[in-house]
N, C-alpha and C. Protein backbone atom coordinates (compact mmCIF):
# COMPACT_ATOMS: atom_id res chain seq x y z
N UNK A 1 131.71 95.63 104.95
CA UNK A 1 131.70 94.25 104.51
C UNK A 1 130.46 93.53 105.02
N UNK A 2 130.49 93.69 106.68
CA UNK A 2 128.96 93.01 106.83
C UNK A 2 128.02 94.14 107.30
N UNK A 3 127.83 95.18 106.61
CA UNK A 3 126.76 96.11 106.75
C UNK A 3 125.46 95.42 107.62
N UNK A 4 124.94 94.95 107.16
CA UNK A 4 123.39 94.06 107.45
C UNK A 4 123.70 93.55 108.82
N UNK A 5 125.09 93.02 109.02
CA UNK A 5 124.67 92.80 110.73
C UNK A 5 125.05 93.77 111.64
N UNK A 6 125.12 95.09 111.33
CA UNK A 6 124.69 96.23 112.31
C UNK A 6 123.75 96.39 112.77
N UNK A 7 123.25 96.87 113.73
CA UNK A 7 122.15 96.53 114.50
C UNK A 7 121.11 97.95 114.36
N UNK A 8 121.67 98.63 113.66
CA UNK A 8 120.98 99.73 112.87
C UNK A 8 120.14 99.16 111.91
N UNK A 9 120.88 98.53 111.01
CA UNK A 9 120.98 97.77 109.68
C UNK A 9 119.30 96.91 109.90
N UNK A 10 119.78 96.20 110.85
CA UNK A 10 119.24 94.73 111.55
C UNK A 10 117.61 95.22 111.39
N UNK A 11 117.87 95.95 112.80
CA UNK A 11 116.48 96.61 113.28
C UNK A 11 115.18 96.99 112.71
N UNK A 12 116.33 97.94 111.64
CA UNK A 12 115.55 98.91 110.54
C UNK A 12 114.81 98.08 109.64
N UNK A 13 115.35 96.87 109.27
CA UNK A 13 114.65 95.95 108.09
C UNK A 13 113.42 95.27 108.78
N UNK A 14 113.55 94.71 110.15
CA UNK A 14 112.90 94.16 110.63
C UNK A 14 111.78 95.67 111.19
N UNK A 15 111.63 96.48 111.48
CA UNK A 15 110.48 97.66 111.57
C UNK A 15 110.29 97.64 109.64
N UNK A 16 110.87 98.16 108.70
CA UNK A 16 110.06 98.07 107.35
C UNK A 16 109.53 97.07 106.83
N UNK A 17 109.64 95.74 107.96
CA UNK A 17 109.36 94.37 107.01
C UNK A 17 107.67 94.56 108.08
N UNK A 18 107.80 94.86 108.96
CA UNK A 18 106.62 95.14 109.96
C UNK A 18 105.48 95.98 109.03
N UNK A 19 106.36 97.13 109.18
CA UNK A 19 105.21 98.10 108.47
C UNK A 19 104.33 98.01 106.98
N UNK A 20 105.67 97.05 106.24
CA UNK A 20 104.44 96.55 105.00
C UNK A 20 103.88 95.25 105.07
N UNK A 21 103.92 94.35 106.36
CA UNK A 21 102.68 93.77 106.41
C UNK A 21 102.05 94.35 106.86
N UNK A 22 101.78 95.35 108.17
CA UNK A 22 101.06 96.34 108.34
C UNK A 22 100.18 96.89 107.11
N UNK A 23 100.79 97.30 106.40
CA UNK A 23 100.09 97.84 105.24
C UNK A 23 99.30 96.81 104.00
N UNK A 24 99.56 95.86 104.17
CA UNK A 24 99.21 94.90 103.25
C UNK A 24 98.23 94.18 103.71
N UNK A 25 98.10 94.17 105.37
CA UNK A 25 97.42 93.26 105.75
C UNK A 25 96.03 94.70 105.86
N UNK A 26 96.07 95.93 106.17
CA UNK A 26 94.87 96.37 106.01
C UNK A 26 94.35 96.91 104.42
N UNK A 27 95.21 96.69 103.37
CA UNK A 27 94.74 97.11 101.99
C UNK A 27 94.01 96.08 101.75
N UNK A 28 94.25 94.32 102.12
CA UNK A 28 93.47 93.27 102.18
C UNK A 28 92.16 93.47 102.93
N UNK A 29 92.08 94.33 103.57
CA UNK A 29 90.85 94.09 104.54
C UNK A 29 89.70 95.12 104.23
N UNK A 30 90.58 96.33 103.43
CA UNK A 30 89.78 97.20 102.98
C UNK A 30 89.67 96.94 101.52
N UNK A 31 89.95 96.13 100.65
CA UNK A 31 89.44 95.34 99.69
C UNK A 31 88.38 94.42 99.90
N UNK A 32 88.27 93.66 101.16
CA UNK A 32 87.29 92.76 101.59
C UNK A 32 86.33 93.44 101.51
N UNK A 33 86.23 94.93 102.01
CA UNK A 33 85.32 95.47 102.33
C UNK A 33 84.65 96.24 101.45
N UNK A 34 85.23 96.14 100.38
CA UNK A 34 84.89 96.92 99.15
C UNK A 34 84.07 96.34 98.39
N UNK A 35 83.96 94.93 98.60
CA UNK A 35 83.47 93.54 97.57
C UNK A 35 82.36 93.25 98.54
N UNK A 36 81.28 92.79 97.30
CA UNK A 36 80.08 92.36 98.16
C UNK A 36 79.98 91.28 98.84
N UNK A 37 81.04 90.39 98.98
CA UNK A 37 80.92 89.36 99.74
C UNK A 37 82.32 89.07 100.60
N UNK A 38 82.00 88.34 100.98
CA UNK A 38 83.44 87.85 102.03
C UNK A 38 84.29 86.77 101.63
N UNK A 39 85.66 87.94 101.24
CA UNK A 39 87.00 86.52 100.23
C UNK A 39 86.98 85.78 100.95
N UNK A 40 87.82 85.97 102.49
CA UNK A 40 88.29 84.83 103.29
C UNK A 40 86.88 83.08 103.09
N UNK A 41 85.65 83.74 103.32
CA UNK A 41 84.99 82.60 103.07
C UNK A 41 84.41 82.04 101.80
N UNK A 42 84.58 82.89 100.89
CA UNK A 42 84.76 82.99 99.20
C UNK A 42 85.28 81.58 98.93
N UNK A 43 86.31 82.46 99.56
CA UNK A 43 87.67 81.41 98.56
C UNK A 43 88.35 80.10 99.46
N UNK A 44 87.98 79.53 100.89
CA UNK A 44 88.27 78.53 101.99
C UNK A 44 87.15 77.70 102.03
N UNK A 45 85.97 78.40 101.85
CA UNK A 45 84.85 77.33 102.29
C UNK A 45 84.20 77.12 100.50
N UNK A 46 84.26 78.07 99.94
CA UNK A 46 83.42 77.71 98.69
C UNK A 46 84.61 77.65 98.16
N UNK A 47 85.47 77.37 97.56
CA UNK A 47 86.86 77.16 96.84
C UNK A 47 86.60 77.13 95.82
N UNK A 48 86.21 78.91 95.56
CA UNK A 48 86.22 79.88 94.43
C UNK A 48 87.79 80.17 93.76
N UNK A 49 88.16 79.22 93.40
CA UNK A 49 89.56 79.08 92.65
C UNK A 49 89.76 80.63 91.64
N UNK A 50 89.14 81.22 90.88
CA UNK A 50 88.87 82.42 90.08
C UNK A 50 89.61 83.24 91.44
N UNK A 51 88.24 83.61 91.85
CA UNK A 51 88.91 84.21 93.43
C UNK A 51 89.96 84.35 94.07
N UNK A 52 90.20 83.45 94.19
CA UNK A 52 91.76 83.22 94.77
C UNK A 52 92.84 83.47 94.40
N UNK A 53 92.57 83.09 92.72
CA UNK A 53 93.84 83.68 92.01
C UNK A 53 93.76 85.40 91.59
N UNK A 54 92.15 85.83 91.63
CA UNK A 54 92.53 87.29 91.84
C UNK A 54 93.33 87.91 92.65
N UNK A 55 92.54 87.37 94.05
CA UNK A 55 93.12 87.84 95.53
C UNK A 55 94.71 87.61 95.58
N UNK A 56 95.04 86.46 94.90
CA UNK A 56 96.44 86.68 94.90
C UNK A 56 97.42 87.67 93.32
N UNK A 57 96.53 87.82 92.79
CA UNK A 57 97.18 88.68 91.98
C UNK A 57 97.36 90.15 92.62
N UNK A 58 96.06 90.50 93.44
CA UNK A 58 95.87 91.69 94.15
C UNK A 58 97.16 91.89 94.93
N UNK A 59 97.56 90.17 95.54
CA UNK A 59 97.98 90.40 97.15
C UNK A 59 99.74 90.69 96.37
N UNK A 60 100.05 90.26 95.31
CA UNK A 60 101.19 90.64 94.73
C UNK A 60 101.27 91.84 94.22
N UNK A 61 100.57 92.40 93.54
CA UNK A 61 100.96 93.85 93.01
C UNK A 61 100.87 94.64 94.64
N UNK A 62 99.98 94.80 95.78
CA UNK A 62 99.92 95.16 96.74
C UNK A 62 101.04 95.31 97.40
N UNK A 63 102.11 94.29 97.41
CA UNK A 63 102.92 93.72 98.04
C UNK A 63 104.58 94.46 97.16
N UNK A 64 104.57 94.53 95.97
CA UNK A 64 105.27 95.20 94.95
C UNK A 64 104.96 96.73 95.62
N UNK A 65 104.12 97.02 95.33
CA UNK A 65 104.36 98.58 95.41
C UNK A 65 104.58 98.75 97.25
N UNK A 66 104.50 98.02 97.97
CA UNK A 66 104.94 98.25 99.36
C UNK A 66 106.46 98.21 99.67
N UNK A 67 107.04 97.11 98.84
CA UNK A 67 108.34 97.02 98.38
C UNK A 67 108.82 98.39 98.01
N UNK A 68 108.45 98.93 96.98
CA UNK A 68 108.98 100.16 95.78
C UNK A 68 108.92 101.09 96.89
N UNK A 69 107.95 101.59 97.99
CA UNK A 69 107.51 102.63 98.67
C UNK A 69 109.17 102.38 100.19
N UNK A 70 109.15 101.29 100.51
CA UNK A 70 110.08 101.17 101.68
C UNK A 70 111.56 100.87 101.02
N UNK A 71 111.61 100.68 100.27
CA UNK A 71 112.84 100.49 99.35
C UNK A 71 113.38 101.99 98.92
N UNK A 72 112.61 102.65 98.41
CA UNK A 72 112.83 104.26 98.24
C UNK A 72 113.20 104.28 96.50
């Protein structure tokens, strides 16, 4: 009935919720690094709006398939 507050349950979500920002936060960084210039200041200081909405299209499909992969 309350599966989720086992502490198996608990734990486990909170380590897979870890590991795909883990993973999301370096697919972001090795995308930075792939591009000839630098998003973070791209898109904060020059407010390259285009940009931004790539980076967030990126940061969603990124984020989807990290889902699909820890989800099983």
């Amino acid at each position: 009935m309350l599966e989720w507050l086992k502490p198996s349950a608990f734990f486990g979500s909170i380590l897979y919720a870890l590991i795909g920002v883990i993973v999301f936060w370096v697919s972001f960084v090795a995308i930075d690094k792939l591009t000839p210039y630098k998003l973070w200041e791209e898109i904060v200081e020059k407010q390259n709006m285009a940009l931004a909405i790539v980076v967030g299209a990126m940061a969603l499909g990124v984020s989807i398939i990290v889902a699909a992969a820890v989800h099983g």
